[in-house]
C-alpha atoms as a PDB file:
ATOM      1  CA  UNK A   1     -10.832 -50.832 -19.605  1.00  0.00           C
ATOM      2  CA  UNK A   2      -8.457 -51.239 -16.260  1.00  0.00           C
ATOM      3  CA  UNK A   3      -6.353 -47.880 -17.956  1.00  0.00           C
ATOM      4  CA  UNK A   4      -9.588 -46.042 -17.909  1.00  0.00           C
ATOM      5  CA  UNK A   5     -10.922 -46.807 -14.640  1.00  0.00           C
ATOM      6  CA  UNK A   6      -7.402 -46.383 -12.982  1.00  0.00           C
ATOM      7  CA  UNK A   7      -7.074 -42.829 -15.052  1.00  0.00           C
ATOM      8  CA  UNK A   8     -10.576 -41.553 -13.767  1.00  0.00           C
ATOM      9  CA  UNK A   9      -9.922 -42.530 -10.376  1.00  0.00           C
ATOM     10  CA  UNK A  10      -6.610 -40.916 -10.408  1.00  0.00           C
ATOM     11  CA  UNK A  11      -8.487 -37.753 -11.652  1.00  0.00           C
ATOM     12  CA  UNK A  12     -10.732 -37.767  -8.984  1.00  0.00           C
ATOM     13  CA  UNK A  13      -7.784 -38.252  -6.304  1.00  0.00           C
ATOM     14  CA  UNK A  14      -6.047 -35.303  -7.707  1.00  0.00           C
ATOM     15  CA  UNK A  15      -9.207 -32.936  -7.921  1.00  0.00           C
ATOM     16  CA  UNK A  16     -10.029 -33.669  -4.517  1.00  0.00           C
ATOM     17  CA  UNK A  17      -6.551 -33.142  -2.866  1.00  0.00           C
ATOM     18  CA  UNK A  18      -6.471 -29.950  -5.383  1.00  0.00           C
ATOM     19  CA  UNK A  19      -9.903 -28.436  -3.619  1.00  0.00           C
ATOM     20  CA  UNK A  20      -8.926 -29.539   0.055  1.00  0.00           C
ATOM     21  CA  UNK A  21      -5.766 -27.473  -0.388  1.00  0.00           C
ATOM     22  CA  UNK A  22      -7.694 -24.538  -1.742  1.00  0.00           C
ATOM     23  CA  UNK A  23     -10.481 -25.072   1.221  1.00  0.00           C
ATOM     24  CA  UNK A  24      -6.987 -24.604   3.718  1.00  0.00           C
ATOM     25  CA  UNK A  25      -5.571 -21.585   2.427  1.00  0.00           C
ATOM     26  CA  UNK A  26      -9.260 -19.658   2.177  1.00  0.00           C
ATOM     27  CA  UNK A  27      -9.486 -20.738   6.062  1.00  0.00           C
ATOM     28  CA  UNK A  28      -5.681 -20.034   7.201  1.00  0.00           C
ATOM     29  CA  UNK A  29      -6.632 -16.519   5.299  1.00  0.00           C
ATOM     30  CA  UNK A  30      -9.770 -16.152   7.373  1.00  0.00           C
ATOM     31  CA  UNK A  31      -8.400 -16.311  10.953  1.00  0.00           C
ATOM     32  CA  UNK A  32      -7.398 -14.736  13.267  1.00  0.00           C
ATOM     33  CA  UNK A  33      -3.249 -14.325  14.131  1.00  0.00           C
ATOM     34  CA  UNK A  34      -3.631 -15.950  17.413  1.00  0.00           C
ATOM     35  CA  UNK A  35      -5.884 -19.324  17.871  1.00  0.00           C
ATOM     36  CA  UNK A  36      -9.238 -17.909  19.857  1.00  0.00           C
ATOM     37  CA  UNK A  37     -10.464 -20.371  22.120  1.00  0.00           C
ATOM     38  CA  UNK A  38     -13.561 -20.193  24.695  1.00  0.00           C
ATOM     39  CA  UNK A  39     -12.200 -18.106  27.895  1.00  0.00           C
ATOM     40  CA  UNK A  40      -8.950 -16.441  26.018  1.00  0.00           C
ATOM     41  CA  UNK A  41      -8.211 -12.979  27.341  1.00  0.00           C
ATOM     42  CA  UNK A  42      -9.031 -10.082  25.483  1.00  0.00           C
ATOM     43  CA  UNK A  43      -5.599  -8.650  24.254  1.00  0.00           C
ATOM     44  CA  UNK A  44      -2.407  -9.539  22.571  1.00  0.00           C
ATOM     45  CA  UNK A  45       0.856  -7.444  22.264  1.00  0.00           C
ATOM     46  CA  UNK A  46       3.429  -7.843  19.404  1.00  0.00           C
ATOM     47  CA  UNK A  47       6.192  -6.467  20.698  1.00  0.00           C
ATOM     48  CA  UNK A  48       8.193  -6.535  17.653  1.00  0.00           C
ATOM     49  CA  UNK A  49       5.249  -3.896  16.644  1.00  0.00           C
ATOM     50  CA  UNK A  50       4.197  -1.746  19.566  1.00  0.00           C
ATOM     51  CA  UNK A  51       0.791  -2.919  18.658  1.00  0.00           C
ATOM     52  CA  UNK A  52      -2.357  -4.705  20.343  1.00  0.00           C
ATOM     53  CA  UNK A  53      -4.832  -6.670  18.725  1.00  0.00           C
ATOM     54  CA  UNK A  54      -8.360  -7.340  19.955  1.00  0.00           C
ATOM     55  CA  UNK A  55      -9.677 -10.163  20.189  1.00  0.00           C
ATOM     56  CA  UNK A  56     -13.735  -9.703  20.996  1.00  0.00           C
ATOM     57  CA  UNK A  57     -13.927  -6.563  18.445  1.00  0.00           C
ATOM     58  CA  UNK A  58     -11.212  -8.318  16.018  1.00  0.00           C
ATOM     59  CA  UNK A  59      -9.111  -5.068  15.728  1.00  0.00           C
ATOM     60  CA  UNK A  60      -5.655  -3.772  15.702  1.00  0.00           C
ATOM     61  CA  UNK A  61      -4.261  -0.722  17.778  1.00  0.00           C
ATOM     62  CA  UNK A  62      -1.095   0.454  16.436  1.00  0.00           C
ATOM     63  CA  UNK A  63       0.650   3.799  16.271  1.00  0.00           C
ATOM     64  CA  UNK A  64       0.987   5.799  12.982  1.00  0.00           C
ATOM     65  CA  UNK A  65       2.809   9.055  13.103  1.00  0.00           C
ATOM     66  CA  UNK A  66       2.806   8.999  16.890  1.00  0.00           C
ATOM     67  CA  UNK A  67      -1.120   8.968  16.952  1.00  0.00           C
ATOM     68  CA  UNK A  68      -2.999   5.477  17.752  1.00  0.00           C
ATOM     69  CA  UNK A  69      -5.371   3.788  15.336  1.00  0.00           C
ATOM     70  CA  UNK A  70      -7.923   1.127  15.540  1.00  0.00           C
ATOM     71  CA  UNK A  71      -8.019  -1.205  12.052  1.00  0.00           C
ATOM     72  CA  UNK A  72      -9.310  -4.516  11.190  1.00  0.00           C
ATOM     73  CA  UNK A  73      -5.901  -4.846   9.493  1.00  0.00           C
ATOM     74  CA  UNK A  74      -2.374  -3.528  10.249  1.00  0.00           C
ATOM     75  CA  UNK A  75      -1.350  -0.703   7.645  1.00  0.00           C
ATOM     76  CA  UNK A  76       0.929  -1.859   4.768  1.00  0.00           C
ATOM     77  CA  UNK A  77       4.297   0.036   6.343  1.00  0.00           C
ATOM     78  CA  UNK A  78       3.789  -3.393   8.685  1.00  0.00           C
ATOM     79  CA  UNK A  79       5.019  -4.812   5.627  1.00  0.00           C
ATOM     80  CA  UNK A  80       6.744  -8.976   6.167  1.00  0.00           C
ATOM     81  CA  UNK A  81       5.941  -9.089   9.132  1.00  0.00           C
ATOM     82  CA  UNK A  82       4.320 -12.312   9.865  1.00  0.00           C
ATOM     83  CA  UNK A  83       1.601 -12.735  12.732  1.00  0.00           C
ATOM     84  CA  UNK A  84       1.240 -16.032  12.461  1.00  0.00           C
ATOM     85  CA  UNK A  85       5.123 -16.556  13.783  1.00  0.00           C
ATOM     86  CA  UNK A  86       3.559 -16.772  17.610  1.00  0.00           C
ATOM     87  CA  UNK A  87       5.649 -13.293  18.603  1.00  0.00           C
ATOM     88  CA  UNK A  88       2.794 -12.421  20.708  1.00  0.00           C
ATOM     89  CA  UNK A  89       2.008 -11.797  24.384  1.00  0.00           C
ATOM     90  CA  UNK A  90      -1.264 -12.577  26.125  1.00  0.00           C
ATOM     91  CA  UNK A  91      -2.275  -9.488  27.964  1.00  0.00           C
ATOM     92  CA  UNK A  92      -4.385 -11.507  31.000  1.00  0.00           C
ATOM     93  CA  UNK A  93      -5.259  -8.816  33.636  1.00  0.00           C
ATOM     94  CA  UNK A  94      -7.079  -6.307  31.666  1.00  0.00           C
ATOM     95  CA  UNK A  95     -10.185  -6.077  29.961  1.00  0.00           C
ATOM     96  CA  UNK A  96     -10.745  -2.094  29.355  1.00  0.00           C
ATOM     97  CA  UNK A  97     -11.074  -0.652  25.990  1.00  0.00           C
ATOM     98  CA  UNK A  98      -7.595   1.466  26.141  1.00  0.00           C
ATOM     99  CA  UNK A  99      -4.869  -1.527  25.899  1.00  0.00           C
ATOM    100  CA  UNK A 100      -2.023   0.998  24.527  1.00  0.00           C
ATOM    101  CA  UNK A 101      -2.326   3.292  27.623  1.00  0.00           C
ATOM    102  CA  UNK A 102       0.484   0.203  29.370  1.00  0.00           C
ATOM    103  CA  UNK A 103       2.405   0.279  25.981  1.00  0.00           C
ATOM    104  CA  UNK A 104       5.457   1.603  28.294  1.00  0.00           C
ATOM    105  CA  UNK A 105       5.282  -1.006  30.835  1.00  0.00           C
ATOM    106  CA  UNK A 106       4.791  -3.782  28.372  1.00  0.00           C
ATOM    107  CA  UNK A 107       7.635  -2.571  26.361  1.00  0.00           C
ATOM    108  CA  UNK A 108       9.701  -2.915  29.507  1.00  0.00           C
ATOM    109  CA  UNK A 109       8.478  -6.308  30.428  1.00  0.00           C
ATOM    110  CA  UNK A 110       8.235  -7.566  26.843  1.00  0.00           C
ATOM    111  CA  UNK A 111      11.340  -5.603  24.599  1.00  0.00           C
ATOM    112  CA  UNK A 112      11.977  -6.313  20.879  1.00  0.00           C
ATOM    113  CA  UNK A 113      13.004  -9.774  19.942  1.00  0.00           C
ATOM    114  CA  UNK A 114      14.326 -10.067  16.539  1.00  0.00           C
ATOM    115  CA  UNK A 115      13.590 -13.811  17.457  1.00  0.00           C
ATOM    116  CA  UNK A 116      10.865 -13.760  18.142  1.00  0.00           C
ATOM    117  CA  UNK A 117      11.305 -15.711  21.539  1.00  0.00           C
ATOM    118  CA  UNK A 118       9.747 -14.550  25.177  1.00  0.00           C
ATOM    119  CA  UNK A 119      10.074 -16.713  28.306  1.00  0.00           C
ATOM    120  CA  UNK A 120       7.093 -15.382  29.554  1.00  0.00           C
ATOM    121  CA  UNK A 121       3.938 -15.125  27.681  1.00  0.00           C
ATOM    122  CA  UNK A 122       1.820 -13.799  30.186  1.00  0.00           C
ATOM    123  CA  UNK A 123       1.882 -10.212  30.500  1.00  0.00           C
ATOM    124  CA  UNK A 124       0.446  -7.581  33.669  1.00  0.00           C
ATOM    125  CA  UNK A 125      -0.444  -4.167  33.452  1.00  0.00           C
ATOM    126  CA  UNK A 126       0.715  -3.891  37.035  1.00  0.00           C
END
């Protein structure tokens, strides 16, 4: 009688672990690339792509063949690259609707890291 109890409880243990993993993945898969919080500024820049994304309309601007698009998802020639690796930078002082029109000062401020790493997260359009 113990055996039984002990192997239904040890069923019900490893169901339940089983379905809180699944219920993490679904929501990791759900969010956003960058934690939104109340207050957060509008854009982010990924350096490592030329790209923006938007955090109010939940949108990506990026370039393809030299033109800019606006996608809910980055195309699949993005391919590996990870935006959950924090390689981001908070755009703070602007709010318009036409982040890309700085791309050539943030590329300045903010160049390619292979790394990933920036000493400044904070970027200006100034």
């Amino acid at each position: 009688m113990k055996t039984i109890k002990l192997t239904i409880i040890f069923g019900m243990v490893l169901i339940s672990s089983n379905l809180s993993a699944q219920v993490m993945a679904n929501s990791k898969e759900d969010s956003s690339p960058v934690e939104l919080s109340k207050g957060t500024s509008r854009y982010y820049y990924f350096p490592n792509l030329q790209a923006y994304f938007d955090n109010i309309n939940l949108v990506y601007y990026f370039k393809v063949n030299n033109e800019w698009q606006t996608a809910e998802e980055l195309p699949e020639n993005y391919g590996g690259y990870s935006l959950y690796n924090k390689a981001y930078v908070i755009i703070k002082d602007y709010d318009g609707e036409n982040p890309q029109q700085f791309l050539n000062v943030h590329k300045k401020l903010y160049p390619y890291n292979a790394k990933g790493r920036y000493t400044n997260a904070t970027a200006s359009s100034d």
